[in-house]
PDB file of N, CA and C in Angstrom:
ATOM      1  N   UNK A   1       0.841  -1.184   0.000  1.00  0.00           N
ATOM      2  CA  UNK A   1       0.000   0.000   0.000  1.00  0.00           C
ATOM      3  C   UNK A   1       0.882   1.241   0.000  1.00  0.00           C
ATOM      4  N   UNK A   2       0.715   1.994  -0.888  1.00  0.00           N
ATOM      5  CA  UNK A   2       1.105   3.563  -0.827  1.00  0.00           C
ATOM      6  C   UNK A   2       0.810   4.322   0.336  1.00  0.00           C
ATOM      7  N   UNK A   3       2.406   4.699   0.983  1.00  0.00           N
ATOM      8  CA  UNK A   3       2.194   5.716   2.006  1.00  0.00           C
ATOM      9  C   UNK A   3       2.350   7.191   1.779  1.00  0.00           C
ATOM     10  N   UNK A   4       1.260   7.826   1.918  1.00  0.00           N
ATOM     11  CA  UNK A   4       1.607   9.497   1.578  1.00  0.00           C
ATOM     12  C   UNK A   4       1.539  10.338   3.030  1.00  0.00           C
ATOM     13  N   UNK A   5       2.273  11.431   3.242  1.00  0.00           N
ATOM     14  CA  UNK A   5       2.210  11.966   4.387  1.00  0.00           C
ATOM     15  C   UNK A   5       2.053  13.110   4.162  1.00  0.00           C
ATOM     16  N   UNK A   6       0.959  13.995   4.608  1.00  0.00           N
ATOM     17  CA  UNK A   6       1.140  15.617   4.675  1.00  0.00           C
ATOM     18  C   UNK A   6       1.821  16.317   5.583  1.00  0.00           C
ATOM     19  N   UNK A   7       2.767  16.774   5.200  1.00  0.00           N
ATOM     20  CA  UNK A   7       3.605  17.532   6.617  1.00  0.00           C
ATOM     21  C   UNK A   7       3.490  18.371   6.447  1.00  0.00           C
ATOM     22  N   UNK A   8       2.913  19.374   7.671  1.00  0.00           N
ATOM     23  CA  UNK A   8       2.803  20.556   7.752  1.00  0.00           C
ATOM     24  C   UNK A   8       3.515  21.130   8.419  1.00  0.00           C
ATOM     25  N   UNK A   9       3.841  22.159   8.097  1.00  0.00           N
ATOM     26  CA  UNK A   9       5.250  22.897   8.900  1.00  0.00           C
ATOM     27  C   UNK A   9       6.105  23.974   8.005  1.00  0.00           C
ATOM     28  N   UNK A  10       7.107  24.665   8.733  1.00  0.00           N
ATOM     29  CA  UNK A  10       7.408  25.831   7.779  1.00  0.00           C
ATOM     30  C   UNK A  10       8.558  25.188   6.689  1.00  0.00           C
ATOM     31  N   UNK A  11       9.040  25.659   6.395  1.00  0.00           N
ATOM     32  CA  UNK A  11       9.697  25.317   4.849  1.00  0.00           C
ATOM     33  C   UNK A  11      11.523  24.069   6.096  1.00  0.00           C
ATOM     34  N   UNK A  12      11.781  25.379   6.878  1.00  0.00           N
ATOM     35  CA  UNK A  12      13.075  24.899   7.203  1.00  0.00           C
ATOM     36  C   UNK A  12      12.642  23.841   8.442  1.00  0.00           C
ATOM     37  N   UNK A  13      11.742  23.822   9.077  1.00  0.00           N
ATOM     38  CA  UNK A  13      11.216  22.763   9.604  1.00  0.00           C
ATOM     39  C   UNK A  13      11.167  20.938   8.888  1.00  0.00           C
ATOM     40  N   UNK A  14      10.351  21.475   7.612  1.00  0.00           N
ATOM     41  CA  UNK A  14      10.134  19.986   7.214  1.00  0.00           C
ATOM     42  C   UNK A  14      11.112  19.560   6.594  1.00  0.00           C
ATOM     43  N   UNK A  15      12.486  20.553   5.874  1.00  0.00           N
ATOM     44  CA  UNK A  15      13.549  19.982   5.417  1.00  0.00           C
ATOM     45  C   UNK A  15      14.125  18.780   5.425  1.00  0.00           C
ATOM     46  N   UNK A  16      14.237  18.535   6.560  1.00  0.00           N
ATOM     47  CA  UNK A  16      14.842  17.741   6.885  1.00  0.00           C
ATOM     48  C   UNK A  16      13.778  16.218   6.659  1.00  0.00           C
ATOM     49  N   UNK A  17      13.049  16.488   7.846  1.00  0.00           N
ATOM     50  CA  UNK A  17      12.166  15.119   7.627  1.00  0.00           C
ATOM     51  C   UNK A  17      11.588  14.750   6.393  1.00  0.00           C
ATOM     52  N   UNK A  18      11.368  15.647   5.197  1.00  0.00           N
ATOM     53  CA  UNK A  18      11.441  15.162   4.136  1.00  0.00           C
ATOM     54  C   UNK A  18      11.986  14.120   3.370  1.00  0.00           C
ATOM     55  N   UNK A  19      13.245  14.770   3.670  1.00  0.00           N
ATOM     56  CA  UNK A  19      14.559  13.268   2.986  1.00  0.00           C
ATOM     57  C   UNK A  19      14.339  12.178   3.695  1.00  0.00           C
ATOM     58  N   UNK A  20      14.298  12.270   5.289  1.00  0.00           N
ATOM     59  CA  UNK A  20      14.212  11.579   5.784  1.00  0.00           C
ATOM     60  C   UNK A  20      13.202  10.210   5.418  1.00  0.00           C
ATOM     61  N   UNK A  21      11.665  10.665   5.424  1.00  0.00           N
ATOM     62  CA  UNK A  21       9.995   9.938   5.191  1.00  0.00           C
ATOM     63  C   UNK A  21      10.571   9.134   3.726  1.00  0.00           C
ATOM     64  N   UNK A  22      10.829  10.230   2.596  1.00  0.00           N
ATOM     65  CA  UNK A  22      11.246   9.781   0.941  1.00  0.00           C
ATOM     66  C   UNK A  22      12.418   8.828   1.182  1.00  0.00           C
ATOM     67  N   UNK A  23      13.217   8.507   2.130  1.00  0.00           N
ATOM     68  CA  UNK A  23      13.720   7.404   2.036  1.00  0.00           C
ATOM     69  C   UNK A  23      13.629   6.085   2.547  1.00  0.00           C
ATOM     70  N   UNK A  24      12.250   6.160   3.571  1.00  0.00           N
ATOM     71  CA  UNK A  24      11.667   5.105   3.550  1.00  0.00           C
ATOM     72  C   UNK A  24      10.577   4.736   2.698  1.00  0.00           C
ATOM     73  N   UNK A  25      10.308   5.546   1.576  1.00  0.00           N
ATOM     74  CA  UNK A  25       9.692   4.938   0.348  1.00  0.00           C
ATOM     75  C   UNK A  25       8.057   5.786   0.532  1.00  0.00           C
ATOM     76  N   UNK A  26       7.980   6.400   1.365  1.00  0.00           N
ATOM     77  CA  UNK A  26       7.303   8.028   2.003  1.00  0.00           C
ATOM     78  C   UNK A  26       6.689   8.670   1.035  1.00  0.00           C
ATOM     79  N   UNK A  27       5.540   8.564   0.235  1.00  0.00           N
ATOM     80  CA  UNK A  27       5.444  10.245  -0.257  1.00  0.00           C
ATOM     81  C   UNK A  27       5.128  10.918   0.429  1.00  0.00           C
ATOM     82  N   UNK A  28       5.989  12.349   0.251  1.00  0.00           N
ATOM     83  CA  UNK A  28       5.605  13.709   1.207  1.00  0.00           C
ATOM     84  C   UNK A  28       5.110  14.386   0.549  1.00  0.00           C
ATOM     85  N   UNK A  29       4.241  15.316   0.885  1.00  0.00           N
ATOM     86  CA  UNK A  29       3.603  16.245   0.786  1.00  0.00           C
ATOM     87  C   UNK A  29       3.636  17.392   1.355  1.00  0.00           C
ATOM     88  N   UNK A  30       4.401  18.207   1.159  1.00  0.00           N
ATOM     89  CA  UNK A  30       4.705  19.201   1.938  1.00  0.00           C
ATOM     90  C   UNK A  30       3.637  20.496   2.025  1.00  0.00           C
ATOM     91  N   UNK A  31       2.952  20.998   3.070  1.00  0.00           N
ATOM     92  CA  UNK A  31       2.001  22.388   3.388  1.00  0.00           C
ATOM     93  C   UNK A  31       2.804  23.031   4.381  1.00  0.00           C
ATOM     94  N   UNK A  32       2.837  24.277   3.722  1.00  0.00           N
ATOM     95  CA  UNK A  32       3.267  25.224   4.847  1.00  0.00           C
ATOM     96  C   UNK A  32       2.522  26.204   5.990  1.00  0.00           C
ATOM     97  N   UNK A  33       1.413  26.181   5.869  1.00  0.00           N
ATOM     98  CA  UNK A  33       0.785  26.170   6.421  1.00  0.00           C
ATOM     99  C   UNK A  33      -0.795  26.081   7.024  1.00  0.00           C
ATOM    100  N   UNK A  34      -1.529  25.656   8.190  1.00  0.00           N
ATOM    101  CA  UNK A  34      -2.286  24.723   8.508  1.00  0.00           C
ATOM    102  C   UNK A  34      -3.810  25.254   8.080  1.00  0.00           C
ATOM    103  N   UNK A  35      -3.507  26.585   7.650  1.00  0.00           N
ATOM    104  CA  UNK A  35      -4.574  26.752   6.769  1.00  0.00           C
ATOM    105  C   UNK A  35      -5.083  25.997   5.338  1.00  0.00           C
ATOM    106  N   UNK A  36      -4.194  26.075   4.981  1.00  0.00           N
ATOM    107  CA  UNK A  36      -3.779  25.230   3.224  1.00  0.00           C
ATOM    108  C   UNK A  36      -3.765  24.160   3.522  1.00  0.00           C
ATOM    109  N   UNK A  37      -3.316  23.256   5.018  1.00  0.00           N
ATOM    110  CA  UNK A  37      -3.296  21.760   4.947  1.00  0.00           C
ATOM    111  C   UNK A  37      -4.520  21.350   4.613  1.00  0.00           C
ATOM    112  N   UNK A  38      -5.650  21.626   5.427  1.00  0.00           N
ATOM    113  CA  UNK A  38      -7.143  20.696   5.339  1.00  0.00           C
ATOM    114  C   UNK A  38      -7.386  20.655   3.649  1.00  0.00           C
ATOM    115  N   UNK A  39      -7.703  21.710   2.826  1.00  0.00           N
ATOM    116  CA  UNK A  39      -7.955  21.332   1.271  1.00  0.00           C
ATOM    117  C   UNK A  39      -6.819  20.461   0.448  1.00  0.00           C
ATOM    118  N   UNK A  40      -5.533  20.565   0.460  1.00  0.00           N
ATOM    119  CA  UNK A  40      -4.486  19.835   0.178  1.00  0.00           C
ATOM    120  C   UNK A  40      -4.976  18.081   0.857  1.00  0.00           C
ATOM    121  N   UNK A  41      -5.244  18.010   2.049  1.00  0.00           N
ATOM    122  CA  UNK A  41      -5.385  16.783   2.456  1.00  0.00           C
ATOM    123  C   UNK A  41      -6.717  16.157   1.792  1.00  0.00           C
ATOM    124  N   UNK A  42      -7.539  17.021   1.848  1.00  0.00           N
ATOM    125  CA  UNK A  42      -9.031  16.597   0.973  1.00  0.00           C
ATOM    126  C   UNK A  42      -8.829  16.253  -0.566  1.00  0.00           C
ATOM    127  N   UNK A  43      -7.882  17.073  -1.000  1.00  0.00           N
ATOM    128  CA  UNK A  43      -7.213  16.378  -2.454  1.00  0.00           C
ATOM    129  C   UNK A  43      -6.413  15.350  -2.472  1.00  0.00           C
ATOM    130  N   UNK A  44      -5.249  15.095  -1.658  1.00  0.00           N
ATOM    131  CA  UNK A  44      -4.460  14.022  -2.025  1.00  0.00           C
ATOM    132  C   UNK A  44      -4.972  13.175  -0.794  1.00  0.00           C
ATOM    133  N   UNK A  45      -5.530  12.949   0.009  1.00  0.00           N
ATOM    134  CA  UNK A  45      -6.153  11.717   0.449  1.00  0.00           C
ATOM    135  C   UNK A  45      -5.159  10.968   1.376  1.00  0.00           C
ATOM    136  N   UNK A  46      -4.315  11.601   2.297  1.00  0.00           N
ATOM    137  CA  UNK A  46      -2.807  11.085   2.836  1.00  0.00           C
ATOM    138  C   UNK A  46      -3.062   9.976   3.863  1.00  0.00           C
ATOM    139  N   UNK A  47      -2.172   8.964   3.775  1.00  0.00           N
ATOM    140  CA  UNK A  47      -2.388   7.834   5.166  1.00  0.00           C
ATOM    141  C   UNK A  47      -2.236   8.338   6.196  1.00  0.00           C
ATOM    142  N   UNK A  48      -1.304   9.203   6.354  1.00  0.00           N
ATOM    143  CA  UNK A  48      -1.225   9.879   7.975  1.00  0.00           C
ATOM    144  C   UNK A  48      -0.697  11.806   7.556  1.00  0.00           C
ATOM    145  N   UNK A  49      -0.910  12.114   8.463  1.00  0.00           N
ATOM    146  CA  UNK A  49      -0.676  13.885   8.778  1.00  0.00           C
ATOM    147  C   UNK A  49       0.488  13.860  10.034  1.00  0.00           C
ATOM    148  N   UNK A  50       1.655  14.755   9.338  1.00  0.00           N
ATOM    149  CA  UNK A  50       2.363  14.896  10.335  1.00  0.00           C
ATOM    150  C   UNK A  50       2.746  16.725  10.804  1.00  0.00           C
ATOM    151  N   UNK A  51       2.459  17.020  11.675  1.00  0.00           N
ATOM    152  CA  UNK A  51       2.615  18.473  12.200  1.00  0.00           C
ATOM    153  C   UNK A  51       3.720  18.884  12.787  1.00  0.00           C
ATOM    154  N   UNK A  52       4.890  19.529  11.842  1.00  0.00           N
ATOM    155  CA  UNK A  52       6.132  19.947  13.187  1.00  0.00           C
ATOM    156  C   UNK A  52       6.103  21.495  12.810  1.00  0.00           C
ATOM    157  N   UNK A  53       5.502  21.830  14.260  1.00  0.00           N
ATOM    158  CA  UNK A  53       5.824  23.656  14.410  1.00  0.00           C
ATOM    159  C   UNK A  53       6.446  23.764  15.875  1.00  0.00           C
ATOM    160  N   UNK A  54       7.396  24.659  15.684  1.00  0.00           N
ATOM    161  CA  UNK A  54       7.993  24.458  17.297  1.00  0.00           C
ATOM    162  C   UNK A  54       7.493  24.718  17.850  1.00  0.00           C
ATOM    163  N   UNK A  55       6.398  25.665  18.268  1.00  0.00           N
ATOM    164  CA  UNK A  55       5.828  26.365  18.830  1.00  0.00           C
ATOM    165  C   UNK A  55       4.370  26.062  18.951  1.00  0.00           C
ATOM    166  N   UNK A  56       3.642  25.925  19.853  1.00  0.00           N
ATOM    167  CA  UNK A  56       2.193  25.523  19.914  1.00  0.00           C
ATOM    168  C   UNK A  56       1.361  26.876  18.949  1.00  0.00           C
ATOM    169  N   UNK A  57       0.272  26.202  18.249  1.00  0.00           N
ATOM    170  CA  UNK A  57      -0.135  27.690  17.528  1.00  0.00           C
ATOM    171  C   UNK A  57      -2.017  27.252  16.876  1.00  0.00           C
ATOM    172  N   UNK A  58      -2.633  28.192  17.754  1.00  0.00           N
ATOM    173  CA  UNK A  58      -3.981  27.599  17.652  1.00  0.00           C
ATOM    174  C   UNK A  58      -4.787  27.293  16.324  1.00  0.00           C
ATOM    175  N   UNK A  59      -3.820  27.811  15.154  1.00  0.00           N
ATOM    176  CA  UNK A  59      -4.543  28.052  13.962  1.00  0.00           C
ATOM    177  C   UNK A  59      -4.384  26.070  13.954  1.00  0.00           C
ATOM    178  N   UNK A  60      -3.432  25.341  14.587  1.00  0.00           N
ATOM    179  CA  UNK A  60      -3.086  23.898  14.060  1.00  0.00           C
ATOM    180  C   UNK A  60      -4.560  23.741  15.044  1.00  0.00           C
ATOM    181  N   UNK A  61      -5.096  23.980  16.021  1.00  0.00           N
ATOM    182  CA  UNK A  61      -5.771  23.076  16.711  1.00  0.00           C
ATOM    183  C   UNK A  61      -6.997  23.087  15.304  1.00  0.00           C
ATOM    184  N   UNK A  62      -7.420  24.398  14.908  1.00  0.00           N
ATOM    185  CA  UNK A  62      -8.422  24.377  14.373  1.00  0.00           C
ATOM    186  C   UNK A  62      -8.682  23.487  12.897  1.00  0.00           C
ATOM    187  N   UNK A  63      -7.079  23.276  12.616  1.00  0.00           N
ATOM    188  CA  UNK A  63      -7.193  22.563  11.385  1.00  0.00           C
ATOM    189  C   UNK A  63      -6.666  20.929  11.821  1.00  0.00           C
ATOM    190  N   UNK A  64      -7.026  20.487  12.600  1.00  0.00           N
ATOM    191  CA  UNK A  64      -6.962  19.139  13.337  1.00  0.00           C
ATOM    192  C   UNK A  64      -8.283  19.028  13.400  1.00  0.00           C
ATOM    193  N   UNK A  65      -9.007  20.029  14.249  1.00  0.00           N
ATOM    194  CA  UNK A  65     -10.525  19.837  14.283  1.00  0.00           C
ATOM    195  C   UNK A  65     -11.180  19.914  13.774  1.00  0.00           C
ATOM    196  N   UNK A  66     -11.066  20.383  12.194  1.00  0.00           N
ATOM    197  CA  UNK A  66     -11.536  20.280  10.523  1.00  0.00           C
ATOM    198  C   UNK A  66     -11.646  18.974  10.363  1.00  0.00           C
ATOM    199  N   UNK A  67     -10.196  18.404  10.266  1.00  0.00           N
ATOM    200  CA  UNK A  67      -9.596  16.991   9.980  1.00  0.00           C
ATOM    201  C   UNK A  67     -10.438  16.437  10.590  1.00  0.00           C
ATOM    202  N   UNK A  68     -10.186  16.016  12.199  1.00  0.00           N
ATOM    203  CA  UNK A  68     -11.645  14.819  12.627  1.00  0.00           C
ATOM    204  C   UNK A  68     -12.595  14.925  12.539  1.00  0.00           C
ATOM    205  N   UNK A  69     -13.384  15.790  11.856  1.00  0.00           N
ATOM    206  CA  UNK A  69     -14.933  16.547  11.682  1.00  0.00           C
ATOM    207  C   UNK A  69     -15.069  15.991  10.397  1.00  0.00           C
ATOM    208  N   UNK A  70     -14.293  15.548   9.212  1.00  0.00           N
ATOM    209  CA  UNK A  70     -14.276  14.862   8.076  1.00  0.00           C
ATOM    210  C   UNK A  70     -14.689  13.617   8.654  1.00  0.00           C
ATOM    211  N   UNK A  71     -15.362  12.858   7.682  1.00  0.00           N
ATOM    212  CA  UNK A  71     -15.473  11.380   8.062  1.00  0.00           C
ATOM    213  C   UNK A  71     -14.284  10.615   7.589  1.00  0.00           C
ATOM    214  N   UNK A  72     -13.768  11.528   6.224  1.00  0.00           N
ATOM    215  CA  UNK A  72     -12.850  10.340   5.540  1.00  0.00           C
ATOM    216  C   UNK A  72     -11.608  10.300   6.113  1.00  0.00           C
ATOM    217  N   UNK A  73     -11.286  11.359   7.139  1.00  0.00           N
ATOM    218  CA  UNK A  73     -10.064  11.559   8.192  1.00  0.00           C
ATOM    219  C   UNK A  73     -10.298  11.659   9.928  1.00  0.00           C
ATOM    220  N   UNK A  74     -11.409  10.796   9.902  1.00  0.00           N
ATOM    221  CA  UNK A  74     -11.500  11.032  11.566  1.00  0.00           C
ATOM    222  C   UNK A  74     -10.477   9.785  11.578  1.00  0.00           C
ATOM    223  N   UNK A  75     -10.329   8.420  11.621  1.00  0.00           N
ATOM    224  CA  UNK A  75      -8.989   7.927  11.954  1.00  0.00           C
ATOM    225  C   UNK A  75      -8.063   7.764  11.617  1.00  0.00           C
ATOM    226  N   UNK A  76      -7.738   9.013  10.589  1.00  0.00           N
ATOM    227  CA  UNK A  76      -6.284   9.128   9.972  1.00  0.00           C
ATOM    228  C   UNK A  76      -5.080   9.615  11.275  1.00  0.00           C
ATOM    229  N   UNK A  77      -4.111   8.857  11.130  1.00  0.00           N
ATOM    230  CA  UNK A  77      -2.775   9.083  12.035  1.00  0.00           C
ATOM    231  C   UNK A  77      -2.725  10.408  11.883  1.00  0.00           C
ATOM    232  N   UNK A  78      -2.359  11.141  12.634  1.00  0.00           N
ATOM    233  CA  UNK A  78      -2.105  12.453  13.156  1.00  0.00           C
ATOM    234  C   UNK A  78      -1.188  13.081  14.599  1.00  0.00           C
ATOM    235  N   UNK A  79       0.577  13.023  13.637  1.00  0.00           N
ATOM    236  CA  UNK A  79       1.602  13.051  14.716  1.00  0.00           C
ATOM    237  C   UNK A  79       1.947  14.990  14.809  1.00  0.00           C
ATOM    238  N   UNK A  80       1.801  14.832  15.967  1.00  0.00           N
ATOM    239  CA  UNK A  80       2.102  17.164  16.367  1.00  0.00           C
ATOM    240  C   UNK A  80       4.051  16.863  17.010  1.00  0.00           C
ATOM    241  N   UNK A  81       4.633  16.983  16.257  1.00  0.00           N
ATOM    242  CA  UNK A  81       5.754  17.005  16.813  1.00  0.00           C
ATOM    243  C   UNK A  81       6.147  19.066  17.172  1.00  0.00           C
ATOM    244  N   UNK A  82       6.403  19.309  18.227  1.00  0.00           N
ATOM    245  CA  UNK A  82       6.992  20.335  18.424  1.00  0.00           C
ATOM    246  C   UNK A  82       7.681  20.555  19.810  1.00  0.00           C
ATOM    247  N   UNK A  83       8.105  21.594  20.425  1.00  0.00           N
ATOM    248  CA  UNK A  83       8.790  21.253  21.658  1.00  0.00           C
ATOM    249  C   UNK A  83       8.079  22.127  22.660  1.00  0.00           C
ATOM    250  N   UNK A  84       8.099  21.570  24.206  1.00  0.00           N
ATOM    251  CA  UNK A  84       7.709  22.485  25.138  1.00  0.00           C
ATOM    252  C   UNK A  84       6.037  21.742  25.165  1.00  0.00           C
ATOM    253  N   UNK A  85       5.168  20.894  24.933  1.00  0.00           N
ATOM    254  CA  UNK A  85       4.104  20.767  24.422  1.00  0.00           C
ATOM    255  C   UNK A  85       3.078  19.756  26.040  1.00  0.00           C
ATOM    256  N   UNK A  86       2.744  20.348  26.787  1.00  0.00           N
ATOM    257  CA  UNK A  86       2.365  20.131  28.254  1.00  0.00           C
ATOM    258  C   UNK A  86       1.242  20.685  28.780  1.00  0.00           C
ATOM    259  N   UNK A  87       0.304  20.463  29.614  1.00  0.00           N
ATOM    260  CA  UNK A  87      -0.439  20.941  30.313  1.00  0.00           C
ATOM    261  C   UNK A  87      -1.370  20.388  29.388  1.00  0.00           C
ATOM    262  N   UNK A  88      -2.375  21.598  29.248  1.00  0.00           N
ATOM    263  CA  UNK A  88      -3.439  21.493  28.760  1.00  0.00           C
ATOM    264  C   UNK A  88      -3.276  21.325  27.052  1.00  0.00           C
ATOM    265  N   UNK A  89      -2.787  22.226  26.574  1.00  0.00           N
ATOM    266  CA  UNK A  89      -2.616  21.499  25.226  1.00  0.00           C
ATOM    267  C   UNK A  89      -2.205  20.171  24.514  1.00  0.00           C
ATOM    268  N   UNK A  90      -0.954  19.580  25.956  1.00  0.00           N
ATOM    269  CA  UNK A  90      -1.020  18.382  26.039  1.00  0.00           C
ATOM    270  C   UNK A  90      -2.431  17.619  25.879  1.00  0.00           C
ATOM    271  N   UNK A  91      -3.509  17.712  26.507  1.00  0.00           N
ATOM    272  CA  UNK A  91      -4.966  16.839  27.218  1.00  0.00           C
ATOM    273  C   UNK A  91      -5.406  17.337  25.453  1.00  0.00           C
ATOM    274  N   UNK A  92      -5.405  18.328  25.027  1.00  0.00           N
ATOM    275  CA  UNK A  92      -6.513  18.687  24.319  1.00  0.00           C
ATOM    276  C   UNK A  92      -6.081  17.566  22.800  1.00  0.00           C
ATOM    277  N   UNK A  93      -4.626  17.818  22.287  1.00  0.00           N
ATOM    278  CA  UNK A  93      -4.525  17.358  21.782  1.00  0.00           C
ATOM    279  C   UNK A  93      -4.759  15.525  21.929  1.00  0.00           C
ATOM    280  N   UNK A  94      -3.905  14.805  22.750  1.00  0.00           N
ATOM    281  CA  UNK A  94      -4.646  13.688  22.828  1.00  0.00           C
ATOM    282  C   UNK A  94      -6.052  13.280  23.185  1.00  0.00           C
ATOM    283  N   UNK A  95      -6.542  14.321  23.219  1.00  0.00           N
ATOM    284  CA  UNK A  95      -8.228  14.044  23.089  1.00  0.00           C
ATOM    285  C   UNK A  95      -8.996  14.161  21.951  1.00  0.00           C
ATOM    286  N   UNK A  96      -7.654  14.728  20.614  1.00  0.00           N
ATOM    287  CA  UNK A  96      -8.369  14.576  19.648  1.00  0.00           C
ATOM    288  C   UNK A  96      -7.616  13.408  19.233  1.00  0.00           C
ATOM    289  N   UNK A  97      -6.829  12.373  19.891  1.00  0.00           N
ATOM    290  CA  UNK A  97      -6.123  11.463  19.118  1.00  0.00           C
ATOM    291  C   UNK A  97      -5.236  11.742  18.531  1.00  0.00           C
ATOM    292  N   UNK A  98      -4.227  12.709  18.841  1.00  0.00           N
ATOM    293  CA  UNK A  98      -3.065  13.326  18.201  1.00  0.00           C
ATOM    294  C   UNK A  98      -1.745  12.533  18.526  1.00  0.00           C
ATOM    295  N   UNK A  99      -1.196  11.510  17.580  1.00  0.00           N
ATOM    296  CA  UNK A  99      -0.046  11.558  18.875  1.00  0.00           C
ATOM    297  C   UNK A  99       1.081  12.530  18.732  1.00  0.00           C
ATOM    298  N   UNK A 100       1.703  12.610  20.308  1.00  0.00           N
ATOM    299  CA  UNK A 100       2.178  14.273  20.082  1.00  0.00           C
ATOM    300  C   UNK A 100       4.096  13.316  20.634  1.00  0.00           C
ATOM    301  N   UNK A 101       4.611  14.113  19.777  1.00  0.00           N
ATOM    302  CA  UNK A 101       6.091  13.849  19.975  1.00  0.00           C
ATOM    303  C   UNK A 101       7.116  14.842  20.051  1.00  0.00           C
ATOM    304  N   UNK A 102       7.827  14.943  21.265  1.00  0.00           N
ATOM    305  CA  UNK A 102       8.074  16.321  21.912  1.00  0.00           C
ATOM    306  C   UNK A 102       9.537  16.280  21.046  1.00  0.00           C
ATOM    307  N   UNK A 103      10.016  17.559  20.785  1.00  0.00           N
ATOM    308  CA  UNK A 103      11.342  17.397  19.511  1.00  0.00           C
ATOM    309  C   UNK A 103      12.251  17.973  21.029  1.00  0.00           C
ATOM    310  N   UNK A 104      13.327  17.562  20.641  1.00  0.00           N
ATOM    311  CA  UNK A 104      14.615  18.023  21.761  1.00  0.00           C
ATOM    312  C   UNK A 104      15.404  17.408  21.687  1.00  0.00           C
ATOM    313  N   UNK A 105      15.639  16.334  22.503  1.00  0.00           N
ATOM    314  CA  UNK A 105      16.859  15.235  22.487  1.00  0.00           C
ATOM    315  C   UNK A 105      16.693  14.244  21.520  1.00  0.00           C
ATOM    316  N   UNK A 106      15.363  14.036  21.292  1.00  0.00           N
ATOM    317  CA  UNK A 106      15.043  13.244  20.498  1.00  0.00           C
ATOM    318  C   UNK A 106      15.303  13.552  18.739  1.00  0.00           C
ATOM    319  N   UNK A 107      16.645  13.031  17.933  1.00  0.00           N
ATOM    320  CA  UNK A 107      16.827  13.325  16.954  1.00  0.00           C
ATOM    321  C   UNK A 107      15.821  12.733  15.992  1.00  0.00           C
ATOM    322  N   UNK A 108      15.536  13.550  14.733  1.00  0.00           N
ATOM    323  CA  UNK A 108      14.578  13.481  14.101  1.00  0.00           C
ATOM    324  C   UNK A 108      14.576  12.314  13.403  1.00  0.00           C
ATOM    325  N   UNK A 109      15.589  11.356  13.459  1.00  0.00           N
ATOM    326  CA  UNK A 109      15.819  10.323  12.680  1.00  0.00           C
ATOM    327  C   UNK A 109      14.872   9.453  13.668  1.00  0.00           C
ATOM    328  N   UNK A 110      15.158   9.363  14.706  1.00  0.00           N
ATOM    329  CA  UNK A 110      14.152   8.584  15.752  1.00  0.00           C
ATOM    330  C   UNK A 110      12.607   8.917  15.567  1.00  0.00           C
ATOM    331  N   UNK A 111      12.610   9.794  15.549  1.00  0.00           N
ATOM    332  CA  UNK A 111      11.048  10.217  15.244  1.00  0.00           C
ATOM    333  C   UNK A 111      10.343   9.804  13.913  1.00  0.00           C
ATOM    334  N   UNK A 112      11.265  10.075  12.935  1.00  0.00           N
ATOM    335  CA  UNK A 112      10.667   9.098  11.888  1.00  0.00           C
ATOM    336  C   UNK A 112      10.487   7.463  12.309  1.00  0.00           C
ATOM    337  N   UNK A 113      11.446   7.047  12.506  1.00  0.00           N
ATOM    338  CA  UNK A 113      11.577   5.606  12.486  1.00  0.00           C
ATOM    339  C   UNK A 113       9.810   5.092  13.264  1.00  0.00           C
ATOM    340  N   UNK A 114       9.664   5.699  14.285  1.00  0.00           N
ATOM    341  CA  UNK A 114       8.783   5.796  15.212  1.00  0.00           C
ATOM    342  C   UNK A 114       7.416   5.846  14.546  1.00  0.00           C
ATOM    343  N   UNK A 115       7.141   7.003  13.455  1.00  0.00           N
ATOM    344  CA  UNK A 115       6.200   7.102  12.534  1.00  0.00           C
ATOM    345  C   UNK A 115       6.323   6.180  11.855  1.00  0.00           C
ATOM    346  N   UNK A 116       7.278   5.558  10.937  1.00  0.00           N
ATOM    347  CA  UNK A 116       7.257   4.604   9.847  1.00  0.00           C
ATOM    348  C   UNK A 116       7.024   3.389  10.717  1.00  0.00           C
ATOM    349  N   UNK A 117       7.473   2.946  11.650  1.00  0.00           N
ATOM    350  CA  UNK A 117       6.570   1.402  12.132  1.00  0.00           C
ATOM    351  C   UNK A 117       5.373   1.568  12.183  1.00  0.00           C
ATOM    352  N   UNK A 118       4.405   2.778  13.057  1.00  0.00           N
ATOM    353  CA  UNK A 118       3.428   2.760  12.899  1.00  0.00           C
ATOM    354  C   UNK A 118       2.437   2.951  11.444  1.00  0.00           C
ATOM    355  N   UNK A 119       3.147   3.004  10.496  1.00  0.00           N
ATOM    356  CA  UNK A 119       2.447   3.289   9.324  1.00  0.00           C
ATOM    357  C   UNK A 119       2.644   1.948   8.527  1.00  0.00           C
ATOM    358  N   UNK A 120       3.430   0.781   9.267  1.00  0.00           N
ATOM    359  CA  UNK A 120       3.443  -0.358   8.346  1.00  0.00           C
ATOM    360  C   UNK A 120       2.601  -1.091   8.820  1.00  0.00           C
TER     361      UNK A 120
END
């Protein structure tokens, strides 16, 4: 089965994890931002959504809560990687089923790997 991923995030953000996803055989899809993701995702139809903004930023909650409000993406994978990510935004997001993966020590090569088992 064809894996496609929408990553949303700013240009020097997804750089990297780009090469990364495309060399486990990944299509990416790159949106820059989470306004433009929901119609982009309604067109290309992606197995999972991946979110890295460093920074918590409410315009993502609202286009997550687009996403599960779709039928054809309420159980599409949906990873929020950014850093600092606790409390309550922590709760909110895993209450929409987000899984959330905090960036820091954790090099991004790990974080893929992490996504790609779960997508096989």
């Amino acid at each position: 089965m064809a894996r496609t991923v929408l990553l949303v995030g700013s240009k020097t953000d997804t750089l990297e994890l780009v090469g990364l996803l495309a060399r486990e055989g990944i299509t990416v899809i790159p949106v820059h931002e989470p306004r433009e993701a929901f119609e982009e995702a309604q067109r290309v139809k992606p197995t999972a959504i991946a979110i890295i903004i460093p920074q918590y930023y409410v315009s993502v909650m609202f286009f997550i809560r687009d996403i599960r409000a779709t039928p054809e993406f309420k159980n599409i994978p949906i990873y929020y990687m950014g850093e600092l990510i606790e409390g309550g935004d922590l709760k909110t997001l895993k209450a929409m089923d987000v899984r959330v993966i905090s960036i820091g020590p954790v090099p991004f090569s790990e974080v893929i790997r992490q996504m790609v088992d779960e997508l096989r």
